[in-house]
N, C-alpha and C. Protein backbone atom coordinates (compact mmCIF):
# COMPACT_ATOMS: atom_id res chain seq x y z
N UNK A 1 6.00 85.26 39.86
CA UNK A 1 5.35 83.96 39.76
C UNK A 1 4.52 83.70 41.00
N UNK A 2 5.16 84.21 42.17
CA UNK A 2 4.34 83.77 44.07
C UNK A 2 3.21 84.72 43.73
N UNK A 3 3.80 86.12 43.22
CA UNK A 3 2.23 86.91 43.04
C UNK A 3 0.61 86.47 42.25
N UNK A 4 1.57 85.70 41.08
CA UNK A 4 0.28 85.34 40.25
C UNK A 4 -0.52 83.58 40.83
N UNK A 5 0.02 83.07 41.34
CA UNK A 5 -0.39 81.67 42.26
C UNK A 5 -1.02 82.56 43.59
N UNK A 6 -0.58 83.61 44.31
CA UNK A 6 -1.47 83.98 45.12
C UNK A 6 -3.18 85.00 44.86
N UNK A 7 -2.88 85.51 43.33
CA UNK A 7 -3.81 85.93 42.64
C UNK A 7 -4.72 84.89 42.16
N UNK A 8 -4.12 84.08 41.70
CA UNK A 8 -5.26 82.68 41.23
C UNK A 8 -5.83 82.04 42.09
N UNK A 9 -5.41 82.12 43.59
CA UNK A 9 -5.59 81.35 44.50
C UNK A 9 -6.58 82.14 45.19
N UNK A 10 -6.65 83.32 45.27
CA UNK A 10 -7.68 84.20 45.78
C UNK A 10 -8.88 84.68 45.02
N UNK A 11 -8.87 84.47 43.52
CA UNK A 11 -9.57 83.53 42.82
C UNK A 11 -10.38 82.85 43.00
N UNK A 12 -9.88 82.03 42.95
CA UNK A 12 -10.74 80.68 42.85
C UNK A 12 -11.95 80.37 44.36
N UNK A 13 -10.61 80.88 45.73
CA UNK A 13 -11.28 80.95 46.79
C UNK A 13 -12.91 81.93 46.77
N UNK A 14 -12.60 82.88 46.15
CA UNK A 14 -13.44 84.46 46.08
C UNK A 14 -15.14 83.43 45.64
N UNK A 15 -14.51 82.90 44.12
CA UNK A 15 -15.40 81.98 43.10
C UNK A 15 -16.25 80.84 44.12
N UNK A 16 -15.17 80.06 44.77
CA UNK A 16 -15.59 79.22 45.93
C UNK A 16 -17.09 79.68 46.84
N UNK A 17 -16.84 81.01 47.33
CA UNK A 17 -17.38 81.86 48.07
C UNK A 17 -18.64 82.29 48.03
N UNK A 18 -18.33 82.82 46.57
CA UNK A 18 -19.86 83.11 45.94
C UNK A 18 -20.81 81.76 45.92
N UNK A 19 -20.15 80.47 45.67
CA UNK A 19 -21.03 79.39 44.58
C UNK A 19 -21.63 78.85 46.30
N UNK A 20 -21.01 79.12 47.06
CA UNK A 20 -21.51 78.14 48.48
C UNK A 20 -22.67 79.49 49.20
N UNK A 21 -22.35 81.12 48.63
CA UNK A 21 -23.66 81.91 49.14
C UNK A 21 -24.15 81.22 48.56
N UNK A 22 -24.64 81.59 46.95
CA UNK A 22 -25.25 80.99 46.30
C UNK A 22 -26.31 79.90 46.51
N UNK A 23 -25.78 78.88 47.08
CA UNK A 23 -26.58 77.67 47.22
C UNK A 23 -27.28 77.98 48.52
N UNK A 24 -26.64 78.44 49.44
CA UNK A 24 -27.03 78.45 51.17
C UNK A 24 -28.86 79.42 50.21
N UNK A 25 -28.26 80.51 49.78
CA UNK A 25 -29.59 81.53 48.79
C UNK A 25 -30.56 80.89 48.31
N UNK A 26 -30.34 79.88 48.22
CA UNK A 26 -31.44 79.02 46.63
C UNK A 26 -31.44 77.30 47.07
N UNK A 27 -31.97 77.02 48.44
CA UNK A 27 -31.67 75.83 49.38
C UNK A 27 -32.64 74.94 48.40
N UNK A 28 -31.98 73.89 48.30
CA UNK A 28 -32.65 72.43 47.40
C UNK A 28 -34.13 72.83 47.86
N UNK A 29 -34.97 72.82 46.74
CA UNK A 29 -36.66 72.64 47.11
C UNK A 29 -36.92 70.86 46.95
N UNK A 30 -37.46 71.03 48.19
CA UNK A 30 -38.01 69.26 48.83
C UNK A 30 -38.69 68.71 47.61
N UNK A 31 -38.23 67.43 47.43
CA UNK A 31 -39.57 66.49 46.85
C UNK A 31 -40.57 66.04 47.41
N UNK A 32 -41.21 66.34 46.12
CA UNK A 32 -42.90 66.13 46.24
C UNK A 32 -43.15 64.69 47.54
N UNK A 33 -44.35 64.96 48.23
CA UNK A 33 -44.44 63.95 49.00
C UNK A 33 -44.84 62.44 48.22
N UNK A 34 -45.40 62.81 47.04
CA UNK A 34 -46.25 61.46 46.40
C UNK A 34 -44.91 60.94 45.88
N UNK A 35 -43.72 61.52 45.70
CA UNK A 35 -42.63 61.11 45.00
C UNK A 35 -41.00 60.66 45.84
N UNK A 36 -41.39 60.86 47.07
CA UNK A 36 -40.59 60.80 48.52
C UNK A 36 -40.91 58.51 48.70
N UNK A 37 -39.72 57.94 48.70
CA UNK A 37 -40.09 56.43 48.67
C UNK A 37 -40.21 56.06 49.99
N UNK A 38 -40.10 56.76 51.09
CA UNK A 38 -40.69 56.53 52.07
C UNK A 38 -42.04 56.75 52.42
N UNK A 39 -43.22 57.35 51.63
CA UNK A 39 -44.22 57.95 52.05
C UNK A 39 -45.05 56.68 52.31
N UNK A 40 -45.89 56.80 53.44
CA UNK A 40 -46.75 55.79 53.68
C UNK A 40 -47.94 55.57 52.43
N UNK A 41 -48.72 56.53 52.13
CA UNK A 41 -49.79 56.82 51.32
C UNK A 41 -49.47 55.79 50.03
N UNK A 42 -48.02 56.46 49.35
CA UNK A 42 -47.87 55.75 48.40
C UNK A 42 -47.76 54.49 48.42
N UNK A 43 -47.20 54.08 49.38
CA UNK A 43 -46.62 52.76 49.61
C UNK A 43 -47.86 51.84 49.61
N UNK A 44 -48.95 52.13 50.16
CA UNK A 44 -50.23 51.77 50.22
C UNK A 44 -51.21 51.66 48.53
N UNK A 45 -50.56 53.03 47.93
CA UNK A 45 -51.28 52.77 46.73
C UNK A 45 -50.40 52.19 46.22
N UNK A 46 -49.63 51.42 45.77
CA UNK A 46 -48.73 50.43 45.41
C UNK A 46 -48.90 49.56 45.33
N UNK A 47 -49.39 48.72 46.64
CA UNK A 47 -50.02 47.62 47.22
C UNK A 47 -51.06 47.73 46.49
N UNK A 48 -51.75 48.02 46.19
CA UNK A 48 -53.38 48.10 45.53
C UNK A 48 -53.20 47.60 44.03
N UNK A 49 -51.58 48.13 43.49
CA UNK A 49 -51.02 47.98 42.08
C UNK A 49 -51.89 49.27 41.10
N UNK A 50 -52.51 50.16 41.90
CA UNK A 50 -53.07 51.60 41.23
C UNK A 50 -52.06 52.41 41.84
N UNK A 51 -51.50 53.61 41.19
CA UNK A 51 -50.72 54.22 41.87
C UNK A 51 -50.53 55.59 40.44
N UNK A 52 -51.69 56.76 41.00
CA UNK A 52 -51.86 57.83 40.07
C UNK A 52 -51.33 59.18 40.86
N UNK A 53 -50.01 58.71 40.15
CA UNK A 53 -49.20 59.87 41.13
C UNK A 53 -49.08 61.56 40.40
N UNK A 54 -49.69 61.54 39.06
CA UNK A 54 -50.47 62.63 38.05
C UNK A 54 -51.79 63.43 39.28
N UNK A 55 -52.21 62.68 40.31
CA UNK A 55 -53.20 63.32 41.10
C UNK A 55 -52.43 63.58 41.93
N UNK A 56 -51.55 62.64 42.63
CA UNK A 56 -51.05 63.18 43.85
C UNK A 56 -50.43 64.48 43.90
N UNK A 57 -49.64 64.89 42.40
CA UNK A 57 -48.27 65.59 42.60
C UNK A 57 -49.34 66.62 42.48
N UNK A 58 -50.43 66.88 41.19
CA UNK A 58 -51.27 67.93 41.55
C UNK A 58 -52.21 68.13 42.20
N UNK A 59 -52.36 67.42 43.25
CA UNK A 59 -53.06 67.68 44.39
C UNK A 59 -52.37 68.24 45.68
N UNK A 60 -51.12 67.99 45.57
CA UNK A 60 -49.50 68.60 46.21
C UNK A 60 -49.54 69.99 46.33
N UNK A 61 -50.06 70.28 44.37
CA UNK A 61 -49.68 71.91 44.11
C UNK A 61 -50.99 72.40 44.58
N UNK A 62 -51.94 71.93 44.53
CA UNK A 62 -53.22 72.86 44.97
C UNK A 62 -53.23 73.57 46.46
N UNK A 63 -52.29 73.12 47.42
CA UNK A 63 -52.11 73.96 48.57
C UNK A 63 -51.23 74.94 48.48
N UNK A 64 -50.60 74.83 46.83
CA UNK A 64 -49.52 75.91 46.49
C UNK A 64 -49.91 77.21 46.08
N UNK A 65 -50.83 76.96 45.21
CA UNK A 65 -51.49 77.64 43.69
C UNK A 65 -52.94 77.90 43.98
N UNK A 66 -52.90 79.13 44.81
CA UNK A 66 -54.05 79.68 44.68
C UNK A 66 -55.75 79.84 43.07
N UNK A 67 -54.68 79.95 42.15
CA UNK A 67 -55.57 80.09 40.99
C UNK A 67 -56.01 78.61 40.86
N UNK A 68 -54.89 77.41 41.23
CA UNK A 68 -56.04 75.70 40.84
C UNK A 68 -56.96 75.37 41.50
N UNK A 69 -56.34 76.28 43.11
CA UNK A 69 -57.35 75.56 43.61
C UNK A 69 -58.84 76.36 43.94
N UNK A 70 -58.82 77.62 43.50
CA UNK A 70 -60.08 78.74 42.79
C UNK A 70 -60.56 77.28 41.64
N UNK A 71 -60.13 77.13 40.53
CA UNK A 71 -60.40 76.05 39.49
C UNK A 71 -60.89 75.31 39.83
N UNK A 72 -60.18 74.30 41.24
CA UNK A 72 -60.74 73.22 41.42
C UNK A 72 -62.37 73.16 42.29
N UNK A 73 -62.48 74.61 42.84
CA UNK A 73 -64.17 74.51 43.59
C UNK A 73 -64.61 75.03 42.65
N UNK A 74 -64.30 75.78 41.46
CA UNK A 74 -65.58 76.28 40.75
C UNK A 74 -65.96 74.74 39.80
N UNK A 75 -64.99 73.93 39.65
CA UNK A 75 -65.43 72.57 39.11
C UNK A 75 -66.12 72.14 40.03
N UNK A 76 -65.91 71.80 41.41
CA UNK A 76 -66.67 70.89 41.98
C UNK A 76 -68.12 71.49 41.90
N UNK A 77 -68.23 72.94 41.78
CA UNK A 77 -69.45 73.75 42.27
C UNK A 77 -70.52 73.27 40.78
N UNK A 78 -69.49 73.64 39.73
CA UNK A 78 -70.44 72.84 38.38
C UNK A 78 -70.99 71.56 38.64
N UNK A 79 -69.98 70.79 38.50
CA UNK A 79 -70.59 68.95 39.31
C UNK A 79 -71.73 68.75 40.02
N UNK A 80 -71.70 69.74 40.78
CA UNK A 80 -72.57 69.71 42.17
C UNK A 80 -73.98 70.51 41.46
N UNK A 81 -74.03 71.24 40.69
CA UNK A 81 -75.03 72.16 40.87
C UNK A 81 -75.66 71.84 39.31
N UNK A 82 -75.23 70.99 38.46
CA UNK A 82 -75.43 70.27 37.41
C UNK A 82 -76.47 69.65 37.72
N UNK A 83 -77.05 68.70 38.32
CA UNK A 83 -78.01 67.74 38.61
C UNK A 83 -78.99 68.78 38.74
N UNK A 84 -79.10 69.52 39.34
CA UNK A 84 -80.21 70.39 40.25
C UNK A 84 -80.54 71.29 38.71
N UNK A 85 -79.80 71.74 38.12
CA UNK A 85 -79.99 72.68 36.89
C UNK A 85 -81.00 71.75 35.76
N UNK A 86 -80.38 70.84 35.68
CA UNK A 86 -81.03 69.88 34.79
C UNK A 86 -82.24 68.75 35.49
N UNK A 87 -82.32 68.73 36.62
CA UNK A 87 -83.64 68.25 37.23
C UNK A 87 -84.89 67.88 36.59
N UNK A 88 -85.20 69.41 36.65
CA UNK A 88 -86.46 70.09 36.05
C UNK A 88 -86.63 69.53 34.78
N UNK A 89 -86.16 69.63 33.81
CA UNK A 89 -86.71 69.14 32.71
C UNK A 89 -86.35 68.02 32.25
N UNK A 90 -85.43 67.23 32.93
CA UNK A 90 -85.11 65.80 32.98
C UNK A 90 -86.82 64.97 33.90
N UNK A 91 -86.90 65.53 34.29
CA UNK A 91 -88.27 64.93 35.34
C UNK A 91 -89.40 64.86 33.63
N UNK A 92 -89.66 66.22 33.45
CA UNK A 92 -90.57 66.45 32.70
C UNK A 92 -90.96 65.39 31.14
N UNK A 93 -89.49 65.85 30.67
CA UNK A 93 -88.86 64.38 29.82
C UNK A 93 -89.41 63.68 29.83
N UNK A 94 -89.16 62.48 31.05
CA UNK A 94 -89.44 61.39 31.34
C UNK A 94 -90.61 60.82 31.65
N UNK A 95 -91.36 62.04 31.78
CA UNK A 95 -93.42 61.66 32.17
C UNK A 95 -93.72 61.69 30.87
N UNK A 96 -92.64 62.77 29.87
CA UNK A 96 -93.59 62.46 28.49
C UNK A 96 -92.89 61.30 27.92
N UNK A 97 -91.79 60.46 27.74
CA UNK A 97 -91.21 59.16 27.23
C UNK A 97 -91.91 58.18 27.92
N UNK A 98 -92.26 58.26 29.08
CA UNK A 98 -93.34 57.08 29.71
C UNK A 98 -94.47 57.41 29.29
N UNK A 99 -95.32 58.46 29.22
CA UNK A 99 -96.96 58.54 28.37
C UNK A 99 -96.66 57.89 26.86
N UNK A 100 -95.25 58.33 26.53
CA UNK A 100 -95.67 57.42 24.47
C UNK A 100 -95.30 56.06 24.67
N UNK A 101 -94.63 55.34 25.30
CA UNK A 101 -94.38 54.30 25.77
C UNK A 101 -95.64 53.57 26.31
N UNK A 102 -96.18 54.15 27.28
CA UNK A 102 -97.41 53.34 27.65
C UNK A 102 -98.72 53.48 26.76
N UNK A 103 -99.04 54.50 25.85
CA UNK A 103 -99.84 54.99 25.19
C UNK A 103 -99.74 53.85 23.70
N UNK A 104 -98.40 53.49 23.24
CA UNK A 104 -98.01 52.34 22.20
C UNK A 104 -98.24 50.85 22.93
N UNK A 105 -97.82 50.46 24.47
CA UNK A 105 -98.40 49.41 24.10
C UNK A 105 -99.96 49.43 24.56
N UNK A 106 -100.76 50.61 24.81
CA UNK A 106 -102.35 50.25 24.70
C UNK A 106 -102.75 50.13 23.31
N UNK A 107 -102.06 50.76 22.47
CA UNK A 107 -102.73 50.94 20.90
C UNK A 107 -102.30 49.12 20.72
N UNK A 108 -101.14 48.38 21.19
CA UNK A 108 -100.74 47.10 21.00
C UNK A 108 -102.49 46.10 21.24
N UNK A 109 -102.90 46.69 21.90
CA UNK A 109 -104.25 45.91 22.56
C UNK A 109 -105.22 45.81 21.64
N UNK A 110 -105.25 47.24 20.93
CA UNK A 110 -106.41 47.17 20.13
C UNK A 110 -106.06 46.32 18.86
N UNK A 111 -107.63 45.51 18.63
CA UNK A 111 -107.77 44.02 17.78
C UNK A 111 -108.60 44.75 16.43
N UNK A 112 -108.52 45.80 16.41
CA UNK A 112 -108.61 46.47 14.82
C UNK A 112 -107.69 46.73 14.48
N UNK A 113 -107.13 46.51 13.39
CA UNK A 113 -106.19 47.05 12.37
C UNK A 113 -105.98 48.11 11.99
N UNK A 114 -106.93 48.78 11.65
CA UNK A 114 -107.64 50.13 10.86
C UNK A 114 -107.27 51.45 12.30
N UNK A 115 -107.81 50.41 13.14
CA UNK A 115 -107.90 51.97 13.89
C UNK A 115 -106.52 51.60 14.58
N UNK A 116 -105.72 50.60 15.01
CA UNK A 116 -104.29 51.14 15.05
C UNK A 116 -103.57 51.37 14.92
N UNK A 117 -103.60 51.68 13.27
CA UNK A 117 -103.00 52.55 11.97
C UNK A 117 -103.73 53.79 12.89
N UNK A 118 -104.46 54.10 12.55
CA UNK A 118 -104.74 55.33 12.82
C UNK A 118 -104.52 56.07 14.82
N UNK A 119 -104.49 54.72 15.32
CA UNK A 119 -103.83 55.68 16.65
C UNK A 119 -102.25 55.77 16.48
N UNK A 120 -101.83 54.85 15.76
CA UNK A 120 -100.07 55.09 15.68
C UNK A 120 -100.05 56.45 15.07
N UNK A 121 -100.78 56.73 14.10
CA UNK A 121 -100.58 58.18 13.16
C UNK A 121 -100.94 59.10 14.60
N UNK A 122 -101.75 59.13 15.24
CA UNK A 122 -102.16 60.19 15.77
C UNK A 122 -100.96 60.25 17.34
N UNK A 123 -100.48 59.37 17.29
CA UNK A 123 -99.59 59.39 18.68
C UNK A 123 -97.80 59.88 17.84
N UNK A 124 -97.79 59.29 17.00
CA UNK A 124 -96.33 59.55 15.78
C UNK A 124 -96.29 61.34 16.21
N UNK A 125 -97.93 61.82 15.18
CA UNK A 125 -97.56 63.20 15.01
C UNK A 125 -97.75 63.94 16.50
N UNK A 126 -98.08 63.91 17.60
CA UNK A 126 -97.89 64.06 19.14
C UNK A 126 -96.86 64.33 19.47
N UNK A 127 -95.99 62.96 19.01
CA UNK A 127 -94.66 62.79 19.77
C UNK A 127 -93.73 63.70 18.36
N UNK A 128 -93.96 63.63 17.46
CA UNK A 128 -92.85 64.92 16.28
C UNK A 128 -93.53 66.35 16.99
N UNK A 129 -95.03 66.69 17.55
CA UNK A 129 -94.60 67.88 17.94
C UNK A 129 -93.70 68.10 19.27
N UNK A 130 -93.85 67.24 20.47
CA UNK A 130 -93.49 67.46 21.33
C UNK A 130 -91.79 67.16 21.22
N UNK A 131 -91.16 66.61 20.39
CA UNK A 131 -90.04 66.73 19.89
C UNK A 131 -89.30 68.06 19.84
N UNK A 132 -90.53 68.91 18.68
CA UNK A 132 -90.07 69.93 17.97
C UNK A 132 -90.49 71.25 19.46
N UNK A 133 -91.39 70.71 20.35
CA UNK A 133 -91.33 71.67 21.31
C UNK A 133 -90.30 71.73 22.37
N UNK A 134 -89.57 70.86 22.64
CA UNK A 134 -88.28 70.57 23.52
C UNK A 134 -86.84 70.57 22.61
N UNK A 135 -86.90 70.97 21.68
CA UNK A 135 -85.56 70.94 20.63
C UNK A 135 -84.47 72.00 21.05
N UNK A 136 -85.27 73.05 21.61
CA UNK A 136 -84.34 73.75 22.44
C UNK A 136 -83.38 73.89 23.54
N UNK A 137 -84.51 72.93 24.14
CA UNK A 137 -84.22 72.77 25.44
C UNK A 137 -82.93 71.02 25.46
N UNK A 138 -83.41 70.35 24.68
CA UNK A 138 -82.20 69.34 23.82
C UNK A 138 -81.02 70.42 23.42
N UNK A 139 -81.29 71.02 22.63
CA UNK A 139 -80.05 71.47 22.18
C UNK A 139 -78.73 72.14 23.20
N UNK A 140 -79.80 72.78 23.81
CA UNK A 140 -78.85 73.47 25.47
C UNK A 140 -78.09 72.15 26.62
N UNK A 141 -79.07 71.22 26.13
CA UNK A 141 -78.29 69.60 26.90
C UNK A 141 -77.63 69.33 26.65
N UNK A 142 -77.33 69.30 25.13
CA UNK A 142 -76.20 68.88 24.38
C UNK A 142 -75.11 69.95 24.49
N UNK A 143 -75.55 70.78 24.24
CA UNK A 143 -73.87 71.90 24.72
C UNK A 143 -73.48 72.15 26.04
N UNK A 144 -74.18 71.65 26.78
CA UNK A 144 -73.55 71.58 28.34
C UNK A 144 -73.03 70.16 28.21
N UNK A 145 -73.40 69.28 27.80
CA UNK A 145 -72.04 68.01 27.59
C UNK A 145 -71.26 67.98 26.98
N UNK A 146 -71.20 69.00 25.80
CA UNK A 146 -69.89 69.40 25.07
C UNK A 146 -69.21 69.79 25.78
N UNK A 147 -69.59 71.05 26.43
CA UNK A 147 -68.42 72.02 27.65
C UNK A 147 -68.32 71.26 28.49
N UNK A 148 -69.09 70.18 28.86
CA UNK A 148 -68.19 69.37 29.55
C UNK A 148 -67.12 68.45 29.72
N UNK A 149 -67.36 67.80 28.33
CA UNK A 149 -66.29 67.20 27.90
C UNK A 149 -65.38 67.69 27.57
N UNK A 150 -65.27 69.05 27.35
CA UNK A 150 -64.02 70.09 26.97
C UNK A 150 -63.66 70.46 28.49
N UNK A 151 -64.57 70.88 29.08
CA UNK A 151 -63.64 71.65 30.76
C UNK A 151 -62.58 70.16 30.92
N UNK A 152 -63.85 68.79 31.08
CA UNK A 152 -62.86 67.38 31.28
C UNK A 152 -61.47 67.61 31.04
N UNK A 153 -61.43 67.23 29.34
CA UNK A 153 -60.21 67.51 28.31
C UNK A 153 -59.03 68.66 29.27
N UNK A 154 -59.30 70.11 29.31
CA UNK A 154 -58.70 70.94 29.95
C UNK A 154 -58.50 70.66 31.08
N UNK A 155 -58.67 70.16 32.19
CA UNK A 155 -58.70 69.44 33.11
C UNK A 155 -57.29 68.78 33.16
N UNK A 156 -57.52 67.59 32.50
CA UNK A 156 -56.60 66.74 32.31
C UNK A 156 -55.23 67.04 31.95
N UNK A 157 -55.11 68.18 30.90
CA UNK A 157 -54.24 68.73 30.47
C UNK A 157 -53.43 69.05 31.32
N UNK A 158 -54.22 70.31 31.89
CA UNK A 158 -53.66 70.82 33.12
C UNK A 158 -52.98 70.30 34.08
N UNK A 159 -53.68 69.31 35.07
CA UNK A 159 -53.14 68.60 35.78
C UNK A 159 -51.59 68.41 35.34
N UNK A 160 -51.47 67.64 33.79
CA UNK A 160 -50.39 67.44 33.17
C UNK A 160 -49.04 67.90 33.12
N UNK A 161 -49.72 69.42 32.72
CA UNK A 161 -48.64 70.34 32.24
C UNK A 161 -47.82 70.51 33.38
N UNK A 162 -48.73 70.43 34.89
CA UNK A 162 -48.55 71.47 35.85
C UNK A 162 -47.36 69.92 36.46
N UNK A 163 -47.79 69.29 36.31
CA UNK A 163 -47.26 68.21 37.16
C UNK A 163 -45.98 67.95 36.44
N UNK A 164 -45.63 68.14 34.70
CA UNK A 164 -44.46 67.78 34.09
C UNK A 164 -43.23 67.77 34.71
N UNK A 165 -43.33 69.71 35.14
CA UNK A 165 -42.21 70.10 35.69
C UNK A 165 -41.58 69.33 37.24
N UNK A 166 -42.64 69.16 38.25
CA UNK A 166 -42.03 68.40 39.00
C UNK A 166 -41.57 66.87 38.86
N UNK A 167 -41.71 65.92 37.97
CA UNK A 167 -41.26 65.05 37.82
C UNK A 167 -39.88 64.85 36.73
N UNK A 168 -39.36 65.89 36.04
CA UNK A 168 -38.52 66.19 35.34
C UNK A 168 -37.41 66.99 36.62
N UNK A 169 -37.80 67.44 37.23
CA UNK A 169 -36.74 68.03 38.51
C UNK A 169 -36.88 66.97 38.90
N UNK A 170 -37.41 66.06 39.34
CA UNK A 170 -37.05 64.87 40.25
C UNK A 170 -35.80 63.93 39.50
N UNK A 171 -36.49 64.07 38.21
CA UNK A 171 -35.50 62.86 37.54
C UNK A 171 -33.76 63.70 37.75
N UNK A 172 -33.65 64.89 37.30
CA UNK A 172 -32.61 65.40 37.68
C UNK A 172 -32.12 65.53 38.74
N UNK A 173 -32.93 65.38 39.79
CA UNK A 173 -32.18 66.01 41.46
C UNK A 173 -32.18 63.88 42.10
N UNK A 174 -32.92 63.28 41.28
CA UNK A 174 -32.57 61.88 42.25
C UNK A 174 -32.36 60.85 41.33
N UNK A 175 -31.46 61.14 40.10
CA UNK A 175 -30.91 59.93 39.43
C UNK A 175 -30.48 58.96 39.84
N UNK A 176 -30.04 57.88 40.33
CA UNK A 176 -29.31 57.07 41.15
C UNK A 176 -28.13 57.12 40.39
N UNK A 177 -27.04 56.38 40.67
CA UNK A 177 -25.95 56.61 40.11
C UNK A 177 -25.77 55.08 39.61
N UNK A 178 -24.75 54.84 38.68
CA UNK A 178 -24.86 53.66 38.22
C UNK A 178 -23.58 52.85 38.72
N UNK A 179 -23.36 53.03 39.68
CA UNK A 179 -22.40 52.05 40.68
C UNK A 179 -22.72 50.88 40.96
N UNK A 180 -23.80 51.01 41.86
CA UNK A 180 -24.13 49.64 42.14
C UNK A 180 -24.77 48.79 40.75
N UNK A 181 -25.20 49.18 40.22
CA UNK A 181 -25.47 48.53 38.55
C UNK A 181 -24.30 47.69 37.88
N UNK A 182 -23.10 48.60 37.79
CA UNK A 182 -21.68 48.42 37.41
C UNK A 182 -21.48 47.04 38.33
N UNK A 183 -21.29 47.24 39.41
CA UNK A 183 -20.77 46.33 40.61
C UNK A 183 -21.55 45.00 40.62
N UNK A 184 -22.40 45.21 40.56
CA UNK A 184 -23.51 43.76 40.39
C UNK A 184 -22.83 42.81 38.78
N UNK A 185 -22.62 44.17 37.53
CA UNK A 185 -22.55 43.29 36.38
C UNK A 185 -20.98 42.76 36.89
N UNK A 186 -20.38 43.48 37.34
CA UNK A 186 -18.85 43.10 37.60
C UNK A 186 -18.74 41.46 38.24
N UNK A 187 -19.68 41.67 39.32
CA UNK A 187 -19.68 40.40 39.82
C UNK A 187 -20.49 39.20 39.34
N UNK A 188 -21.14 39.90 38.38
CA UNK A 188 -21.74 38.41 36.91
C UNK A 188 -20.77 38.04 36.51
N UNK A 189 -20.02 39.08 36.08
CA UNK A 189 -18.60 38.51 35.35
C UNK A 189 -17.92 37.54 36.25
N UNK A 190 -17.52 38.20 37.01
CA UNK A 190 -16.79 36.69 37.90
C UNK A 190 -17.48 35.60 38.21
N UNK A 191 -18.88 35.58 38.15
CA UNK A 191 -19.39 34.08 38.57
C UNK A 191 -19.70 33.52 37.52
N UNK A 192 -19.52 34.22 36.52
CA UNK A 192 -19.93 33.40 34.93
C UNK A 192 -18.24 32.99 34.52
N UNK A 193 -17.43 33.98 34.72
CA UNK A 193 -15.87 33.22 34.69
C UNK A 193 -15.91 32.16 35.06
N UNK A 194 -16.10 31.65 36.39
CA UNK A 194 -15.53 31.01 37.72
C UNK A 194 -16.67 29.27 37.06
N UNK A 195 -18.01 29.76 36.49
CA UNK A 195 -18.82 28.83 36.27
C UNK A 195 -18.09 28.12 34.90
N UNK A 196 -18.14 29.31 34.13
CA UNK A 196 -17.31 28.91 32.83
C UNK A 196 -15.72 27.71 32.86
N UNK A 197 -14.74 28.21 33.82
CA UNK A 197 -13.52 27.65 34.24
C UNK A 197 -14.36 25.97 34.70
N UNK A 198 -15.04 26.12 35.56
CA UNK A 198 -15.53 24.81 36.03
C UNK A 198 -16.24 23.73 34.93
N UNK A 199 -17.01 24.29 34.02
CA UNK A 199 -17.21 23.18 32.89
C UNK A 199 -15.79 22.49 32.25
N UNK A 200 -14.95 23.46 32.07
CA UNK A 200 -13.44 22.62 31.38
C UNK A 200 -12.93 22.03 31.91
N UNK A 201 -13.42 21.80 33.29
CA UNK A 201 -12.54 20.98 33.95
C UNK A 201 -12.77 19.25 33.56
């Protein structure tokens, strides 16, 4: 019987042993700073009553994660280099939408009828060719705001996905415990007793 209590006991100690390497091996990983209730930053965006802690936590990981933050300059580099790409024929555009614009209200001037039927016809079919000569160059506008609104979309996601996991470890590693919750209702109870006893009197 002393043999098998000193077998269980060396046991359990052995078990003990391992579970405390174990942990010393695999030391609690820190919470996120945007998620730490002491942090100044936050405390500040709080005060403001904005508080987008979806940026903070992945803006956390981007000093982590080499590949987001590759992601995040080749985005900024699009952003940035967008204007300059589209310049050029945004300029061009706009000298021809101001020539039919100013060209309609001179035809507005003319006090014949006849002939501003006939300059509207001749400025109409102008502006359907020059339409049909930039349709390309429209169409390539429009699919760079598609992919943009899709990189956006992916974007967002991302951020998301990436950020899930640390706020799901948080909820697990800093639940509060429900003591003081308990203790507070405990002591409703007694002052709603104590209030209660005092009406019957």
């Amino acid at each position: 019987m002393t043999t098998k209590i000193l077998i269980s006991t060396f046991i359990i100690l052995t078990l003990a042993s391992c579970e405390n390497t174990r942990t010393q091996d695999n030391p609690k990983q820190e919470t996120p700073k945007a998620l730490q209730d002491k942090n100044s930053s936050y405390e500040i965006i709080s005060k403001r009553s904005y508080d987008d802690l979806v940026e903070s936590l992945y803006n956390e990981l981007l000093d982590k994660e080499k590949d987001l933050k590759k992601l995040e300059n080749d985005i900024k580099v699009l952003n940035e280099s967008k204007g300059d790409t589209t310049e050029l024929f945004d300029n061009f555009d706009n000298k021809n939408e101001s020539y039919y614009g100013s060209a309609n209200r001179h035809v507005d001037q003319l006090s014949d009828s006849l002939l501003k039927t006939k300059m509207r016809i001749i400025i109409t079919n102008s502006l359907k060719n020059y339409n049909s000569l930039v349709a390309r160059h429209n169409a390539l506008l429009k699919t760079i705001e598609t992919k943009n609104m899709t990189l956006n979309d992916l974007h967002t996601v991302l951020k998301i996905t990436k950020t899930i996991p640390l706020i799901d470890k948080y909820q697990k590693d800093n639940l509060p415990s429900t003591k003081s919750l308990e203790s507070y209702i405990h002591k409703q109870n007694e002052v709603i007793e104590f209030a209660d006893t005092l009406t019957k009197k």
